[in-house]
Protein backbone atom coordinates (compact mmCIF):
# COMPACT_ATOMS: atom_id res chain seq x y z
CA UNK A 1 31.36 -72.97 160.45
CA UNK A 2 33.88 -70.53 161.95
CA UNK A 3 36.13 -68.49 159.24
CA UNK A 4 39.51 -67.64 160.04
CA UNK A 5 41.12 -64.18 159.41
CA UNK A 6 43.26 -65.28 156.64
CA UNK A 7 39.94 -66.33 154.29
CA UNK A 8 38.52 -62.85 155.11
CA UNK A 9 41.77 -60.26 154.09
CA UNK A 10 43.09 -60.20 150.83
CA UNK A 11 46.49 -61.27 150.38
CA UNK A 12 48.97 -58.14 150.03
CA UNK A 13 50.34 -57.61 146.50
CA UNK A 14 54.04 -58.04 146.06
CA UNK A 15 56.35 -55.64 148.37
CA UNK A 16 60.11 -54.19 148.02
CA UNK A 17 62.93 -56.37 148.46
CA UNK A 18 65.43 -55.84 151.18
CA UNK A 19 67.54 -52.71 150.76
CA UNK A 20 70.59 -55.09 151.85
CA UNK A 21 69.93 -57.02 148.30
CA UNK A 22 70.14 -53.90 146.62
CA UNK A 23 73.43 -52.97 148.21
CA UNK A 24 75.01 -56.51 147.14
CA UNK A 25 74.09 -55.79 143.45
CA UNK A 26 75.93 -52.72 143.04
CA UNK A 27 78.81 -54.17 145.04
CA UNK A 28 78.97 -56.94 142.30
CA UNK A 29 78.16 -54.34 140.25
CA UNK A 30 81.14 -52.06 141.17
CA UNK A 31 83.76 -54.42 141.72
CA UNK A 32 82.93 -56.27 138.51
CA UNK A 33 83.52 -52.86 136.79
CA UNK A 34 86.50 -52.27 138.76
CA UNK A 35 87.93 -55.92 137.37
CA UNK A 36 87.33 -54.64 133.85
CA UNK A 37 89.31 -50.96 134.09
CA UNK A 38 91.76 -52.92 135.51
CA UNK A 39 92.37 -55.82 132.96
CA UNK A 40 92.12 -52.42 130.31
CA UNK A 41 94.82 -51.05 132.30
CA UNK A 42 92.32 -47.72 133.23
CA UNK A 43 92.22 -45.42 136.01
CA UNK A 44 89.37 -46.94 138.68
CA UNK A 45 87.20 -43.52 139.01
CA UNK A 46 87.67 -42.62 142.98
CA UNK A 47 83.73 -41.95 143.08
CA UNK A 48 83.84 -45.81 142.70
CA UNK A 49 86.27 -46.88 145.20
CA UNK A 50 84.19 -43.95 147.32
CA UNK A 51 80.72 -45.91 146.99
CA UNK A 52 82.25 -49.36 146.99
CA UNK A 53 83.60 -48.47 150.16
CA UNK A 54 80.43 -46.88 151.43
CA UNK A 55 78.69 -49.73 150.92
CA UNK A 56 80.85 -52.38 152.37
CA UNK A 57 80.52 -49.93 155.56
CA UNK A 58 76.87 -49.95 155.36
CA UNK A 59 76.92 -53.52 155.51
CA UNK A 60 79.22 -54.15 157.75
CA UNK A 61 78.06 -51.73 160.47
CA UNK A 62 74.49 -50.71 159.29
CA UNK A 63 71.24 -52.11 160.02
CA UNK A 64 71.49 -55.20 158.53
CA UNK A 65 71.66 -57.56 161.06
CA UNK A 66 72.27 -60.18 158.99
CA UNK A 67 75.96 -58.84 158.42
CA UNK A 68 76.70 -57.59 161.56
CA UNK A 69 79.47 -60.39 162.95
């Protein structure tokens, strides 16, 4: 009886997501916040606009081929 590879290695425990699914979370994250200051009638913090926009440029143009149209 010949045993494959796959009986012999243990299966690997439970890895990192993408980095991409990360960067959609605080997206949401940052634009749902921005939605709430807004209906309050408060100044958006620029650090946010700063990192929204960061992010929307990392997934535009970064690695992620998956956004890259």
């Amino acid at each position: 009886m010949k045993i494959s590879t796959e009986e012999l290695l243990p299966e690997p425990p439970l890895g990192l997501p993408p980095r991409v699914f990360h960067l959609e979370d605080r997206l949401n994250e940052i634009n749902s916040a921005i939605k709430r200051y807004i209906t309050a009638d408060y100044t958006i913090p620029k650090e946010w606009v700063e990192e929204r926009n960061g992010i929307i440029t990392e997934l535009k143009y970064g690695d992620h081929k998956e956004f890259n149209d």
